[in-house]
C-alpha atoms as a PDB file:
ATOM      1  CA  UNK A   1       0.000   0.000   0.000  1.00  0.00           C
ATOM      2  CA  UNK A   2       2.991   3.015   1.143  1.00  0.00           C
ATOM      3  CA  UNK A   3       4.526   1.905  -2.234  1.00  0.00           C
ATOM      4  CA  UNK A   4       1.745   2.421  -4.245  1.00  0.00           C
ATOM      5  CA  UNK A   5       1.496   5.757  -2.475  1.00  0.00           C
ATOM      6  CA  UNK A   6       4.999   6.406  -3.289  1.00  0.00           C
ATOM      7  CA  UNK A   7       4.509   5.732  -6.900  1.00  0.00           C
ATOM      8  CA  UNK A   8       1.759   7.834  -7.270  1.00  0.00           C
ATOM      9  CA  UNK A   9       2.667  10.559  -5.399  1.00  0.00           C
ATOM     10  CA  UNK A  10       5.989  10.471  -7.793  1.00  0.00           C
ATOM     11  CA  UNK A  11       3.961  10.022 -10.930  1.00  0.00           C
ATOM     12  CA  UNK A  12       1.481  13.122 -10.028  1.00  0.00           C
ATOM     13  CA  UNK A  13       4.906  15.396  -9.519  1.00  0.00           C
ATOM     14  CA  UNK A  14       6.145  14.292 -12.782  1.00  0.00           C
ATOM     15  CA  UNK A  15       2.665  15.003 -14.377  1.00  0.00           C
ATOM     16  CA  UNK A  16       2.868  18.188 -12.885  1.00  0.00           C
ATOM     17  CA  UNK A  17       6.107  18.966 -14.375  1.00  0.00           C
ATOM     18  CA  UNK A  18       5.314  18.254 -17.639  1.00  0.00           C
ATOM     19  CA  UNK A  19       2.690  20.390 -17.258  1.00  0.00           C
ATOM     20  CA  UNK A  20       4.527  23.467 -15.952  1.00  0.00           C
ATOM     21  CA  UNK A  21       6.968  22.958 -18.671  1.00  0.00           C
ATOM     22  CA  UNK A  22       4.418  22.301 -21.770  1.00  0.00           C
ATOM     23  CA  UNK A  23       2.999  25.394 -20.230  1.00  0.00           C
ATOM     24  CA  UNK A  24       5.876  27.889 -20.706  1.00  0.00           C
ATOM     25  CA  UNK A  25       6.480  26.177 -24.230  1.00  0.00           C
ATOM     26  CA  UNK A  26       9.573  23.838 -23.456  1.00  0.00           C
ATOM     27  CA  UNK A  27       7.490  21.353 -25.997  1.00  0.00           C
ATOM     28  CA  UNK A  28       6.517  24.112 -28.550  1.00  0.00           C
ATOM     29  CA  UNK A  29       7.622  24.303 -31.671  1.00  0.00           C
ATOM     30  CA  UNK A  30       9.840  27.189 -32.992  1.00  0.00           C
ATOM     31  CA  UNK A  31       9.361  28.341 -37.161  1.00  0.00           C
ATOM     32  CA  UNK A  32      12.190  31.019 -37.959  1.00  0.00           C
ATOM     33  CA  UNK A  33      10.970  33.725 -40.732  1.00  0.00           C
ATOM     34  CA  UNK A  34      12.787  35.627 -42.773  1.00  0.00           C
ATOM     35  CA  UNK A  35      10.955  39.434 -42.912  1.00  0.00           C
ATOM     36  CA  UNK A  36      11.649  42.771 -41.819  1.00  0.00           C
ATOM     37  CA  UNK A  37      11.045  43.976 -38.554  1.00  0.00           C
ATOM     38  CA  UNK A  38      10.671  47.431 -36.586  1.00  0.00           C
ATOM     39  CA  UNK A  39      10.813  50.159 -36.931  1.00  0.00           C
ATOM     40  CA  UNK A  40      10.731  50.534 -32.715  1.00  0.00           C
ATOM     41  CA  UNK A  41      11.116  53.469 -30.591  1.00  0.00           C
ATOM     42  CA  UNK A  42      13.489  52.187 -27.767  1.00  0.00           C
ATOM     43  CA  UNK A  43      13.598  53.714 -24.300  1.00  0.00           C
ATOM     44  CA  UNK A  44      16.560  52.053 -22.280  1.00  0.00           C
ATOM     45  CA  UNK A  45      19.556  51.972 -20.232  1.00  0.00           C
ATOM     46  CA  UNK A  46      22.850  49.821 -20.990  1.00  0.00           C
ATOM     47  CA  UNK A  47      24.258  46.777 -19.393  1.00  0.00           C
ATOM     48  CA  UNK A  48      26.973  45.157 -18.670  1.00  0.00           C
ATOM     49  CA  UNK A  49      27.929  41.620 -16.821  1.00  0.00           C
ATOM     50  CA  UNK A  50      25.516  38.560 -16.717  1.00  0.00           C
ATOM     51  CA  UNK A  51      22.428  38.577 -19.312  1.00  0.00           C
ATOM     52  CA  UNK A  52      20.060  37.846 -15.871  1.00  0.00           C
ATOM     53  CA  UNK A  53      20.348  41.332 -14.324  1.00  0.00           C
ATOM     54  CA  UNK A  54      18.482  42.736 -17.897  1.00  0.00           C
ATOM     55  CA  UNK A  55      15.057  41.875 -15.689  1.00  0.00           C
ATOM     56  CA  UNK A  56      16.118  44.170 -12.620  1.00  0.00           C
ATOM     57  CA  UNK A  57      16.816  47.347 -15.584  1.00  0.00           C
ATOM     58  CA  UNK A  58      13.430  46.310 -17.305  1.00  0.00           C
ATOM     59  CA  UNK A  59      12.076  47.183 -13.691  1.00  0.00           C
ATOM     60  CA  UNK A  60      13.675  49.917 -13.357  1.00  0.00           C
ATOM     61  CA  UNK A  61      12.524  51.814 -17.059  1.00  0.00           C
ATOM     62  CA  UNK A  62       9.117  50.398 -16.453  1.00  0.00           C
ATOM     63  CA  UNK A  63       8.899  52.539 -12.694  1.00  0.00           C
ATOM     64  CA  UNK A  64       9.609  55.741 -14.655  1.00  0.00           C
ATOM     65  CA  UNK A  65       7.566  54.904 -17.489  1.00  0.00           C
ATOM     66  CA  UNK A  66       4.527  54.268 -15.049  1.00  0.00           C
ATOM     67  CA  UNK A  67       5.304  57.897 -13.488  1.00  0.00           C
ATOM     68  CA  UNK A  68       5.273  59.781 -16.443  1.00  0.00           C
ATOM     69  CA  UNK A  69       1.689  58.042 -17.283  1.00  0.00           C
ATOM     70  CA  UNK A  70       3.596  56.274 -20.537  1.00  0.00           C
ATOM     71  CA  UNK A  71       1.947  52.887 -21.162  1.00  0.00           C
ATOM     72  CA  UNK A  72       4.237  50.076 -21.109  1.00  0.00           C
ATOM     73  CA  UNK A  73       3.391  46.810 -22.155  1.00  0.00           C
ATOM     74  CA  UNK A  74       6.220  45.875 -24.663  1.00  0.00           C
ATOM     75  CA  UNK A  75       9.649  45.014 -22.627  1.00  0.00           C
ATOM     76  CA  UNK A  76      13.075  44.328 -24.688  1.00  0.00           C
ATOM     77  CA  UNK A  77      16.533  43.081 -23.972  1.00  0.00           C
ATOM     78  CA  UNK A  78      19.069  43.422 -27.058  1.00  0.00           C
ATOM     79  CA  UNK A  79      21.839  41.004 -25.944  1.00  0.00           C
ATOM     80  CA  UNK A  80      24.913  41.844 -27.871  1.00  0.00           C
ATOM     81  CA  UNK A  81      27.604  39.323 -27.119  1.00  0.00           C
ATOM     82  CA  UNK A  82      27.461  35.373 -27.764  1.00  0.00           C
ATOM     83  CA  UNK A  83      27.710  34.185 -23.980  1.00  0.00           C
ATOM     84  CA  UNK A  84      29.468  31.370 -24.730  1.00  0.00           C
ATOM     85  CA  UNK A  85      32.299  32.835 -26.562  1.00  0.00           C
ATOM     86  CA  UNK A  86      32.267  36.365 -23.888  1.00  0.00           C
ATOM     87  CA  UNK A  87      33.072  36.360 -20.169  1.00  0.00           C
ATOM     88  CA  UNK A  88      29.625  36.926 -18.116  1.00  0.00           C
ATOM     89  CA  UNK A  89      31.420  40.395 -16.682  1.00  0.00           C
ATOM     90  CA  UNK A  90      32.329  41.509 -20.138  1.00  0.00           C
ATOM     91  CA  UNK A  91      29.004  40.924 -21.717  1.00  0.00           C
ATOM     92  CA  UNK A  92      27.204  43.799 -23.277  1.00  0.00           C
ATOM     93  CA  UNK A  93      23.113  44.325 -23.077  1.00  0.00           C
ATOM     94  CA  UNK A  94      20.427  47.119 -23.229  1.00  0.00           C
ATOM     95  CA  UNK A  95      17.113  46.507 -22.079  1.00  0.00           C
ATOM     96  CA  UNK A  96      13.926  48.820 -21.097  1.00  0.00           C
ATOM     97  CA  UNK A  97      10.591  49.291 -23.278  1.00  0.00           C
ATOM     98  CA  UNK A  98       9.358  49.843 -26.738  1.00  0.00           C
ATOM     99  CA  UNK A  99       7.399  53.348 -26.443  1.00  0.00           C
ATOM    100  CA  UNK A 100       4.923  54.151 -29.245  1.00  0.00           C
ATOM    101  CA  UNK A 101       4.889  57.767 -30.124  1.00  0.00           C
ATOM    102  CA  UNK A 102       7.299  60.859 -29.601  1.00  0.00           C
ATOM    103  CA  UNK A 103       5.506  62.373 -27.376  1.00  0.00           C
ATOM    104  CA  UNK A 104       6.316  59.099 -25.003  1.00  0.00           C
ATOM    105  CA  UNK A 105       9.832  59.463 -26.127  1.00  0.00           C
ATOM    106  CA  UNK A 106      10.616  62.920 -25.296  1.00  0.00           C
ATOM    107  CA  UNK A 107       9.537  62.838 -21.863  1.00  0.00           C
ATOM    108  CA  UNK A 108      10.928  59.097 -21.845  1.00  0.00           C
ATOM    109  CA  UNK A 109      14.507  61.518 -22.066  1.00  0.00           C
ATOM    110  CA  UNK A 110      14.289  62.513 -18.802  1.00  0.00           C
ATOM    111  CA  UNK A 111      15.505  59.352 -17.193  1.00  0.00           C
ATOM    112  CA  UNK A 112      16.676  57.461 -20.288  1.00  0.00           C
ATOM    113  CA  UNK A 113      18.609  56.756 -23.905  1.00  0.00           C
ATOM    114  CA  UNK A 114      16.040  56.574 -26.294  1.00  0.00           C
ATOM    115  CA  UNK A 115      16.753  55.641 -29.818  1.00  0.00           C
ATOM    116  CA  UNK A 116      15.298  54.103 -33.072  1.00  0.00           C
ATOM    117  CA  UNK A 117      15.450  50.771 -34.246  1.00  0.00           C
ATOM    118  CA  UNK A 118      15.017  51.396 -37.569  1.00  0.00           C
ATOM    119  CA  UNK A 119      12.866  48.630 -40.222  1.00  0.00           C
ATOM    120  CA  UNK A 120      15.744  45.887 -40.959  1.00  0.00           C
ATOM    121  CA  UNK A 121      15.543  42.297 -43.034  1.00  0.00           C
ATOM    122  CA  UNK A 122      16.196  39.688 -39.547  1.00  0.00           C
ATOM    123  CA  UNK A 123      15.391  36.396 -39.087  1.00  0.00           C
ATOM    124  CA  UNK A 124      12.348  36.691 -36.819  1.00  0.00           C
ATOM    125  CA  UNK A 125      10.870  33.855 -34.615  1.00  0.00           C
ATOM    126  CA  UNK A 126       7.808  33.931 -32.114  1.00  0.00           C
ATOM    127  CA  UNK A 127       7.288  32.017 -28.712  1.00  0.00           C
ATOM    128  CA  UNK A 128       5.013  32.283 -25.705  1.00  0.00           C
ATOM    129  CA  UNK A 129       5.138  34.074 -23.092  1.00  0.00           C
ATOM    130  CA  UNK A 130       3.662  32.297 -19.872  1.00  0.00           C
ATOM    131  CA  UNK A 131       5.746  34.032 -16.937  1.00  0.00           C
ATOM    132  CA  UNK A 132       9.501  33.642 -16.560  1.00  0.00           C
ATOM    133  CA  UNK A 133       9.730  30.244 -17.322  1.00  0.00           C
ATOM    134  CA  UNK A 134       8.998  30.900 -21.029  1.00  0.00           C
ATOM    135  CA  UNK A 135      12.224  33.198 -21.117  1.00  0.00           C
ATOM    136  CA  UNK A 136      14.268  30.121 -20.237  1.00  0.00           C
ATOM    137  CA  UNK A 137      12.850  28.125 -22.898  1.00  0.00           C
ATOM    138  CA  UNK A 138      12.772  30.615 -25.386  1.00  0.00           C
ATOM    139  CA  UNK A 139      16.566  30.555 -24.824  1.00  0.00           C
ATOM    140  CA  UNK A 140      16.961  26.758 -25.150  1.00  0.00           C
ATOM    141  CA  UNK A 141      14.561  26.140 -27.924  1.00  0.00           C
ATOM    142  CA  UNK A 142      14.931  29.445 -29.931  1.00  0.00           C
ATOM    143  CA  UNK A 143      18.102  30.259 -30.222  1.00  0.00           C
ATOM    144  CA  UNK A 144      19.384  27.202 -31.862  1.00  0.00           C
ATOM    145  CA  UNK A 145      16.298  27.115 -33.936  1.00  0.00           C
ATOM    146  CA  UNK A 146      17.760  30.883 -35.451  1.00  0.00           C
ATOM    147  CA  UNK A 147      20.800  29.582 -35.722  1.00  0.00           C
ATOM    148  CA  UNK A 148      20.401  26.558 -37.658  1.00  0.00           C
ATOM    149  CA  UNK A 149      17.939  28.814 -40.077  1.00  0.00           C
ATOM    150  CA  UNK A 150      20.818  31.038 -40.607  1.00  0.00           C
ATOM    151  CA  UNK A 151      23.728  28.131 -40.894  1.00  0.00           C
ATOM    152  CA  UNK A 152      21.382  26.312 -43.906  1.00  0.00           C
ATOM    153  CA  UNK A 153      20.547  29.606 -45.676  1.00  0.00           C
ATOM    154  CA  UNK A 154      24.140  30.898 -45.362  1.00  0.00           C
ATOM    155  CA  UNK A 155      23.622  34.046 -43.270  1.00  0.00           C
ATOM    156  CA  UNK A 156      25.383  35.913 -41.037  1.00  0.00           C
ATOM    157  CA  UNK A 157      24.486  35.830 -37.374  1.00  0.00           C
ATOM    158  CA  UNK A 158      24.707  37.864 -34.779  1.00  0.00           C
ATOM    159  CA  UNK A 159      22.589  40.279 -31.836  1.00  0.00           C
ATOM    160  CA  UNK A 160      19.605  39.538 -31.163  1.00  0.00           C
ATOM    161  CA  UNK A 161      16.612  41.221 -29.458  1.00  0.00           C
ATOM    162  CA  UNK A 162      13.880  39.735 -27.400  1.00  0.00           C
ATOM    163  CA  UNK A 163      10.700  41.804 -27.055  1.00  0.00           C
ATOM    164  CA  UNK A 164       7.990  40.468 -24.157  1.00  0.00           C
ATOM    165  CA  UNK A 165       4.806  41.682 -25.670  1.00  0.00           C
ATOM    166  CA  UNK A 166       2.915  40.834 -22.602  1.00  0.00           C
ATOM    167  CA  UNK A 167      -0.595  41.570 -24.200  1.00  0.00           C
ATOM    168  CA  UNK A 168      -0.013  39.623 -26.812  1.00  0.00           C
ATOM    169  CA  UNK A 169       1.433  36.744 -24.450  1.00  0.00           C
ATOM    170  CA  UNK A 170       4.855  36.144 -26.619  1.00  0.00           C
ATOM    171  CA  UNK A 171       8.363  36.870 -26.489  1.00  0.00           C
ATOM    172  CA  UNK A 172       9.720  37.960 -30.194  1.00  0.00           C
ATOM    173  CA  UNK A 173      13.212  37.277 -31.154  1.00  0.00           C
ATOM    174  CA  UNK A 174      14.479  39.576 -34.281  1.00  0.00           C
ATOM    175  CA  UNK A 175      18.320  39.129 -35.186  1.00  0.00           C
ATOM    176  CA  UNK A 176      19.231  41.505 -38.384  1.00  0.00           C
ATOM    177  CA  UNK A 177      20.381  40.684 -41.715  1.00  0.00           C
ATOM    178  CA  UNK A 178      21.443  44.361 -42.222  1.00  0.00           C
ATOM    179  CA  UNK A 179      25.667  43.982 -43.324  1.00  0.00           C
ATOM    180  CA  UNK A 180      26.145  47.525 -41.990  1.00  0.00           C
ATOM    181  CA  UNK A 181      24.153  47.150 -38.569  1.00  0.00           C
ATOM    182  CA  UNK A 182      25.870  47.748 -35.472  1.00  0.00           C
ATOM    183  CA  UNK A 183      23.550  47.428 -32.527  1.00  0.00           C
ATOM    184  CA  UNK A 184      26.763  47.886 -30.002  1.00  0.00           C
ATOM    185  CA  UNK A 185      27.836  51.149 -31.854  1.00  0.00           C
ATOM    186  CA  UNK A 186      24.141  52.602 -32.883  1.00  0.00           C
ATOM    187  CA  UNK A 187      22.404  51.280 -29.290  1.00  0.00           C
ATOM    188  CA  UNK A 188      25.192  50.373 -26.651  1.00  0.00           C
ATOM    189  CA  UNK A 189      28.435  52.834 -27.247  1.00  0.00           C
ATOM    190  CA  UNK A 190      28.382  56.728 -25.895  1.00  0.00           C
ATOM    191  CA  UNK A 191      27.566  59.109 -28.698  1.00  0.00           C
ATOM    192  CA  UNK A 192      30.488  60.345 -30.564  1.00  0.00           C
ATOM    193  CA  UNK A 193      30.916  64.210 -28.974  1.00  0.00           C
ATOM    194  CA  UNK A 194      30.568  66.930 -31.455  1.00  0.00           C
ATOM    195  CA  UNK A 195      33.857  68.806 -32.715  1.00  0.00           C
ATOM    196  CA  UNK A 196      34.011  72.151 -31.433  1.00  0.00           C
ATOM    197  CA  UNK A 197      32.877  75.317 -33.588  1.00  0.00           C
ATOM    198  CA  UNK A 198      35.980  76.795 -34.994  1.00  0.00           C
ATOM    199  CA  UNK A 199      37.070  80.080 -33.598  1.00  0.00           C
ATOM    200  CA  UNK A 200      36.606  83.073 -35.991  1.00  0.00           C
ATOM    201  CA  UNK A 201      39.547  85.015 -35.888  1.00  0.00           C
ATOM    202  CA  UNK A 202      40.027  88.721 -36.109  1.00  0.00           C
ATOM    203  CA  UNK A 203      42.645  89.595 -38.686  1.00  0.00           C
ATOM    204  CA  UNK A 204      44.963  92.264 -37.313  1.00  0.00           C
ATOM    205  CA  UNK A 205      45.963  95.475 -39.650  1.00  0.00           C
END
């Protein structure tokens, strides 16, 4: 009797595994597309060190957002190095909120960078957003999905963002095609300062 017990007590925690992970789409299918995506307006603040502390910055952006009565319901992370060829301190990240209008984004620059993803050919892939969980298997099941599409059709790789659109429930992973875009230098790097105005001189008689 205890041993039957046992065994179902096991087999109900394993059921409700499988559940939890089915749930945040560890069993889901992933279909790669290639399309353009953006333009986005992009309120954020840089990062740098491990890929987890994104969230606590996402927080952060979303607090100010809220105060300035700025609706935000479209997170993003733009993860710029390959963690597994990077050191975690050395890796380089933005993160904060997709705004919709300038009005959002001027008063957005109070607190924040905000700049614009402009439209760009990517490889573009969807997945499900069901709490945290999903994030993790997003990471597991999408990004070897993107880069499998991109080893068969012979295309570059390289940063990708993740938007959590959390009214439409999904997480949406967009990695350019664009040869000549640099998401560390247009996004992550200080802006280049402007030369200084020459000095008129005064010729002397």
């Amino acid at each position: 009797m205890l041993k039957r017990i046992v065994l179902w007590s096991v087999g109900a925690v394993v059921l409700a595994g499988i559940l939890v992970m089915a749930r945040a789409g560890f069993f889901a299918g992933v279909r790669v597309e290639e399309k353009e995506a953006g333009p986005f307006t992009l309120v954020y603040a840089r990062g740098k060190g491990a890929y987890k502390n994104a969230g606590d910055v996402m927080d952060a952006v979303y607090e100010k957002l809220i105060l300035e009565k700025i609706e935000a319901d479209t997170a993003f992370g733009y993860y710029c190095d390959n963690p597994r060829k990077v050191a975690p301190a050395n890796l380089r990240w933005i993160a904060g909120f997709i705004v919709d209008n300038e009005k959002q984004a001027a008063a957005a620059k109070k607190y924040f960078r905000v700049e614009r993803f402009s439209k760009t050919p990517a490889l573009v892939a969807e997945f499900p957003l069901r709490g945290k969980l999903s994030i993790i298997a997003g990471i597991m099941k999408v990004y070897p999905a993107i880069n499998h599409h991109a080893r068969k059709r012979e295309l570059p790789t390289g940063p990708v963002m993740e938007i959590y659109d959390s009214k439409a429930k999904k997480i949406i992973y967009i990695m350019s095609l664009d040869p000549e875009y640099d998401p560390v230098k247009s996004l992550y790097d200080e802006k280049s300062p402007r030369p200084p105005k020459k000095q008129s001189v005064r010729r002397t008689k």
